[in-house]
Protein backbone atom coordinates (compact mmCIF):
# COMPACT_ATOMS: atom_id res chain seq x y z
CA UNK A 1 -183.68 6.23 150.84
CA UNK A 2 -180.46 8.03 150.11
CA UNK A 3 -179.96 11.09 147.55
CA UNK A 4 -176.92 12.89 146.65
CA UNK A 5 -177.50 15.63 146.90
CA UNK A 6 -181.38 15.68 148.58
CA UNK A 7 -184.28 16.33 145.95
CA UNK A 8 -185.27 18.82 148.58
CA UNK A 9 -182.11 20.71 148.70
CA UNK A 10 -182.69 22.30 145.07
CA UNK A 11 -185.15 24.51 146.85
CA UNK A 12 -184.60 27.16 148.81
CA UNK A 13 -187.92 27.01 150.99
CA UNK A 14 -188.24 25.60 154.62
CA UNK A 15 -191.59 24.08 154.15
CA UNK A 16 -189.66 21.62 151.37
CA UNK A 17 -187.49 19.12 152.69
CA UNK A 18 -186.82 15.25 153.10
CA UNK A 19 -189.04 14.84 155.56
CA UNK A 20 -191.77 15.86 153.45
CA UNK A 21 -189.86 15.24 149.76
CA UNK A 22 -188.54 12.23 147.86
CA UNK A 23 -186.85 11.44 144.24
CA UNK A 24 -186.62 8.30 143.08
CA UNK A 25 -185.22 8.06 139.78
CA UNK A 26 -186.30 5.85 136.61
CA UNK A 27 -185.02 4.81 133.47
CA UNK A 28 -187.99 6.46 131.22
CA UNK A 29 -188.35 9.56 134.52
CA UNK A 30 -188.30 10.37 138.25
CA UNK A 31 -190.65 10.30 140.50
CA UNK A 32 -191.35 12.87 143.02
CA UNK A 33 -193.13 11.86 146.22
CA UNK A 34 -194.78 14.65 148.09
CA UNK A 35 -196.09 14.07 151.55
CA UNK A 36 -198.90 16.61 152.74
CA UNK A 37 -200.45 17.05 155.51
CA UNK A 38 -204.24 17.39 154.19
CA UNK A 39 -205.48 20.98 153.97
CA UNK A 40 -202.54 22.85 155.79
CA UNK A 41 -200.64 26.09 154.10
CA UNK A 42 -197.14 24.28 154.30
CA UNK A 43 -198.28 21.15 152.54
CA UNK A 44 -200.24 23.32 149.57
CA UNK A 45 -197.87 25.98 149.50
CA UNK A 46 -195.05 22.88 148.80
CA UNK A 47 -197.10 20.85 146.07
CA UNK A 48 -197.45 24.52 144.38
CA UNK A 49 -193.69 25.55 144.46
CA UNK A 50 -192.64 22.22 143.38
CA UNK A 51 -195.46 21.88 140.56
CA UNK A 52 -193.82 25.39 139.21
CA UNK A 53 -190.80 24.28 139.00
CA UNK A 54 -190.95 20.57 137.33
CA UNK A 55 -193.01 19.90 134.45
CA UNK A 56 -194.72 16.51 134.94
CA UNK A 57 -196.11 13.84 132.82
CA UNK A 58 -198.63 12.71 135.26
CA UNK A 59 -199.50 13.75 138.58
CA UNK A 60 -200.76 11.26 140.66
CA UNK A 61 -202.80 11.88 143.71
CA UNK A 62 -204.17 10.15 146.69
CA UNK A 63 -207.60 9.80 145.72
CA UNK A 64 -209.91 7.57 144.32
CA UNK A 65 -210.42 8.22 140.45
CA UNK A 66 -214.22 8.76 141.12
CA UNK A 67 -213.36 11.94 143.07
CA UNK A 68 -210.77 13.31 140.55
CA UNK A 69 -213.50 15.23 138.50
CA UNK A 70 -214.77 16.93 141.32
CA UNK A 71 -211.60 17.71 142.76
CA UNK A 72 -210.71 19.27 138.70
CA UNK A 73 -214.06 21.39 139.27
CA UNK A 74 -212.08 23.00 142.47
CA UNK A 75 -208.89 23.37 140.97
CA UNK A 76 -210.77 26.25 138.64
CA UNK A 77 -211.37 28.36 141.48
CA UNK A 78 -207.65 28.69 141.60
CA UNK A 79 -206.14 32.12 140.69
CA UNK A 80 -201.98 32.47 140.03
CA UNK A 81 -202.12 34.53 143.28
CA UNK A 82 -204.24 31.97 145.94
CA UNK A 83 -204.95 28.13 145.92
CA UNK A 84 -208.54 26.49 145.02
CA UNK A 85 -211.01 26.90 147.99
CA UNK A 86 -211.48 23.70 148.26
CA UNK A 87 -209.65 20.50 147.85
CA UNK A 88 -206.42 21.79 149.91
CA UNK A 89 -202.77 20.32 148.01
CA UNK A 90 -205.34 18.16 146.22
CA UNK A 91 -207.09 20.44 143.77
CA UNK A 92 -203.87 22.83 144.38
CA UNK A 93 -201.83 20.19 142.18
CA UNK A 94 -204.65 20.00 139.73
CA UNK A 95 -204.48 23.73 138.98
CA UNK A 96 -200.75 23.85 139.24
CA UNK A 97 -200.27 21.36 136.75
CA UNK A 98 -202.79 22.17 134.05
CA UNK A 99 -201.31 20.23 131.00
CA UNK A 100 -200.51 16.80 132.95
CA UNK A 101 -202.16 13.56 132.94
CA UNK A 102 -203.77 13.11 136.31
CA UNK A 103 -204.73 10.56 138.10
CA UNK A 104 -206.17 9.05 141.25
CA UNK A 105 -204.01 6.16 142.53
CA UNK A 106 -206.28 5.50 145.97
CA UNK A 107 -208.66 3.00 146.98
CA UNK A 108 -211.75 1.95 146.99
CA UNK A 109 -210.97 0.45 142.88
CA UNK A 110 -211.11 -3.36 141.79
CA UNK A 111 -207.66 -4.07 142.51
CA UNK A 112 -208.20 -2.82 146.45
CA UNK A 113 -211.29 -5.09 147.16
CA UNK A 114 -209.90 -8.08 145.48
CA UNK A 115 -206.18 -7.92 147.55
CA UNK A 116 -207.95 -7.04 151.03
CA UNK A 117 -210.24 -10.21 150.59
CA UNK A 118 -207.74 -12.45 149.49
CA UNK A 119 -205.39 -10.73 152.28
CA UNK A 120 -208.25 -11.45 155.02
CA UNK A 121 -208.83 -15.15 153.77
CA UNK A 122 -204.87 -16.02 154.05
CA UNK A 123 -204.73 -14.17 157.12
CA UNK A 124 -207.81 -16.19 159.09
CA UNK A 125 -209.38 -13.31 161.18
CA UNK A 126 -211.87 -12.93 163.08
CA UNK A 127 -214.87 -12.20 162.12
CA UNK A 128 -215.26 -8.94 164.04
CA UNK A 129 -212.02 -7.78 162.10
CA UNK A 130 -213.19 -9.06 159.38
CA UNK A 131 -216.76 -6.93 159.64
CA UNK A 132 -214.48 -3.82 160.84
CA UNK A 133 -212.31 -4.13 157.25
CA UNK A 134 -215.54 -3.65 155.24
CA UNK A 135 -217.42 -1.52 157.35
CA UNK A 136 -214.70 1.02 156.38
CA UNK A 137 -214.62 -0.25 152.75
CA UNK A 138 -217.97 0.72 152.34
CA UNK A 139 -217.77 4.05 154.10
CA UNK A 140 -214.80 4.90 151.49
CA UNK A 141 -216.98 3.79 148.44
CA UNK A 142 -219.95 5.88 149.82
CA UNK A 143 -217.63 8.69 150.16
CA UNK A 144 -215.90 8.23 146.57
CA UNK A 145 -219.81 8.22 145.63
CA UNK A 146 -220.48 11.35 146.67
CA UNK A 147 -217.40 13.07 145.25
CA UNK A 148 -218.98 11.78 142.04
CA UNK A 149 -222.43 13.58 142.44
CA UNK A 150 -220.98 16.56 144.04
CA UNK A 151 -218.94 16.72 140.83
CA UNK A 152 -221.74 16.36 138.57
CA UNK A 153 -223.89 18.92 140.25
CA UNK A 154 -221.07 21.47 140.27
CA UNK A 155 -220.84 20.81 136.89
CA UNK A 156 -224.35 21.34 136.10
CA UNK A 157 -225.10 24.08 138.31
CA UNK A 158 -223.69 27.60 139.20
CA UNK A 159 -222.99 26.48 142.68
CA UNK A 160 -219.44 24.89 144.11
CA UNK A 161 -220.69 21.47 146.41
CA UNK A 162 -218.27 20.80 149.03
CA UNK A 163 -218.34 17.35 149.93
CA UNK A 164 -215.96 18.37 153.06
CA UNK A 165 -215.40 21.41 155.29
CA UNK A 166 -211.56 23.02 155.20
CA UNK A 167 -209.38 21.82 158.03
CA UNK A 168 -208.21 24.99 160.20
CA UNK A 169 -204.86 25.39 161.47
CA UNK A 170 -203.34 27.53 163.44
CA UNK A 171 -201.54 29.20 160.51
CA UNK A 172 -202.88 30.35 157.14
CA UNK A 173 -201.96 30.55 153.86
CA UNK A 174 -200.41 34.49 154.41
CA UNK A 175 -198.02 33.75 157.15
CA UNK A 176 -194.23 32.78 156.51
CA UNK A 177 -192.94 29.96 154.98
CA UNK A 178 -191.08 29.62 158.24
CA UNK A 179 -193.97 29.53 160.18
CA UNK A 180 -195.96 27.40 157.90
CA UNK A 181 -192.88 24.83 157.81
CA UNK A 182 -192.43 25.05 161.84
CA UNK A 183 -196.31 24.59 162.20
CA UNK A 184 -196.35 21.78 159.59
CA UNK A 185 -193.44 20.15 161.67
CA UNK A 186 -195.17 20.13 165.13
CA UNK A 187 -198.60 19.25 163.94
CA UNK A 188 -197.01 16.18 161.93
CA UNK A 189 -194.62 14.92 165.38
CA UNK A 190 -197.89 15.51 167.37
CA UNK A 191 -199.99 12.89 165.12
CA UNK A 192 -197.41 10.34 164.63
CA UNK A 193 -196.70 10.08 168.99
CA UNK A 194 -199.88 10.23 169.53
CA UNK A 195 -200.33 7.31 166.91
CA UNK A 196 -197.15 5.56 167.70
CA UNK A 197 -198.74 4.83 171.96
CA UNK A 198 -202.19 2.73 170.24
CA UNK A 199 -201.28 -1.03 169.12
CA UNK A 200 -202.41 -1.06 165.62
CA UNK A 201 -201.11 -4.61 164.72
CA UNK A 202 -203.57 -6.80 163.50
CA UNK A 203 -206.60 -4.29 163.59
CA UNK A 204 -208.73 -3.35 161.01
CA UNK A 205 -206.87 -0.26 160.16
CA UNK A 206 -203.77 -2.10 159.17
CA UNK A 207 -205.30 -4.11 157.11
CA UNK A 208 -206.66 -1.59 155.23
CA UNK A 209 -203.66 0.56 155.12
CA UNK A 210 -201.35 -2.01 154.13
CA UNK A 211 -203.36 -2.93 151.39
CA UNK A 212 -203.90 0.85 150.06
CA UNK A 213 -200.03 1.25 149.97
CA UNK A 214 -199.85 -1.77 148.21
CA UNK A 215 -202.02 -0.49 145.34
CA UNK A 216 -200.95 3.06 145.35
CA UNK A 217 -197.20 1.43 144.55
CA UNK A 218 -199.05 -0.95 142.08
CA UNK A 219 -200.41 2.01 140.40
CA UNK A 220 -197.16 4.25 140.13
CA UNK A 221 -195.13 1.13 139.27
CA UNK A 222 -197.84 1.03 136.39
CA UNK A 223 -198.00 4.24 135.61
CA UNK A 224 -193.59 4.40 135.36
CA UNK A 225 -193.59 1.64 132.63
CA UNK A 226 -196.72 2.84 130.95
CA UNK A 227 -195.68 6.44 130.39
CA UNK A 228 -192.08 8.59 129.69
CA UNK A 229 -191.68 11.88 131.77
CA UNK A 230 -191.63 12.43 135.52
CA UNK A 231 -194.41 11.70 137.55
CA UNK A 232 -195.09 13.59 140.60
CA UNK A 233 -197.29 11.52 143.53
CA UNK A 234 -198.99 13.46 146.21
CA UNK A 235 -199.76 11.19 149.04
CA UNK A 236 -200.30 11.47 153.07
CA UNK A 237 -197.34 12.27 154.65
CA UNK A 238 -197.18 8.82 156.28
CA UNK A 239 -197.26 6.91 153.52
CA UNK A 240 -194.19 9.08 151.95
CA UNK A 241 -191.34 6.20 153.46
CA UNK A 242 -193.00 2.78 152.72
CA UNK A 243 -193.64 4.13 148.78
CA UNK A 244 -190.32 5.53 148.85
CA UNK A 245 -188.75 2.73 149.83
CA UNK A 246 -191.21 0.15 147.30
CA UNK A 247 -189.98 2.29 144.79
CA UNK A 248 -186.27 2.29 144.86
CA UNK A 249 -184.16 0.63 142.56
């Protein structure tokens, strides 16, 4: 998608750029696509800078709406000077956005299920695909599940549950933004060659991640005629082109 000038370069901050930043403008507000990479310092460090400096309607986020109260519980931890503990750009946004609407725009939901059947019953696959496709489904629901009872005992209790472990990186959260951004960089161009030499077509995956990026646009398509202001969507890094692109005028 093409900008003049770049979204991006109205920061001066090497961990925010196109690769990782997108605009696309609306008739009621904008809305600003953020690509992480979960967990890491550049990716955090970015949905806090640009949080600061727009003031957003809604943020959306790549979750499913039954973990959004447990990721609000970690965005407490948050102080102005360090990010939640927990959650990584996730509950970061939360707490950098304290007076916006937010909301989870991932699967598993209604709208999901009911597009990758009817997707699977056009489509004729196999039945191993077919078993594959809602194997994961029901993984993802389990794990939305438990972000919902992790929530409610945090809430209840004195203690912080942790449904996941941090990732680790070979950077932290004190090093420079160069380093983050040059880190961020590698680790991203590792993934994507390492995921552009398996054949994907067809599998179980795709169908699954076809379908979630067609309800995530759904949702902030929704959510741009629904609402006035700027919304600001933080999504998976890959993800970042195909909504970009669904989005455009």
């Amino acid at each position: 998608m093409d900008e003049s000038p770049p979204f991006a370069a109205s920061f001066d901050d090497p961990r925010i750029t196109p690769q990782f930043c997108r605009r696309v403008p609306g008739s009621s507000g904008d809305c600003i696509l953020l690509g992480v990479v979960h967990d890491h310092p550049a990716s955090i460090a970015r949905v806090e800078r640009i949080l600061e400096s727009v003031d957003p309607e809604t943020v959306a986020l790549e979750l499913p709406s039954a973990a959004l109260p447990l990721y609000r519980a970690y965005a407490r931890d948050g102080s102005a000077s360090s990010p939640p503990r927990f959650g990584g750009e996730m509950s970061a946004a939360i707490h950098a956005a304290p007076e916006a609407d937010v909301v989870g725009i991932d699967a598993p939901n209604w709208s999901f299920v009911r597009r990758l059947v009817t997707r699977l019953i056009a489509d004729r696959v196999s039945p191993s695909t077919a078993r594959r496709v809602l194997s994961g489904l029901g993984g993802a629901t389990r794990e939305a599940l438990t972000c919902r009872v992790a929530a409610t005992l945090t809430h209840a209790t004195s203690m912080t549950i942790a449904c996941d472990d941090p990732i680790e990186y070979d950077c932290d959260h004190d090093d420079t933004p160069e380093r983050q951004a040059a880190h961020e960089r590698s680790h991203v161009a590792s993934v994507q060659a390492l995921l552009g030499s398996v054949a994907t077509e067809g599998s179980a995956l795709t169908y699954r991640d076809d379908t979630r990026e067609r309800c995530m646009i759904d949702r902030l398509e929704a959510k741009r005629t629904e609402t006035e202001g700027d919304i600001v969507a933080v999504v998976g890094v890959d993800h970042l082109e195909t909504l970009a692109d669904a989005l455009s005028p």
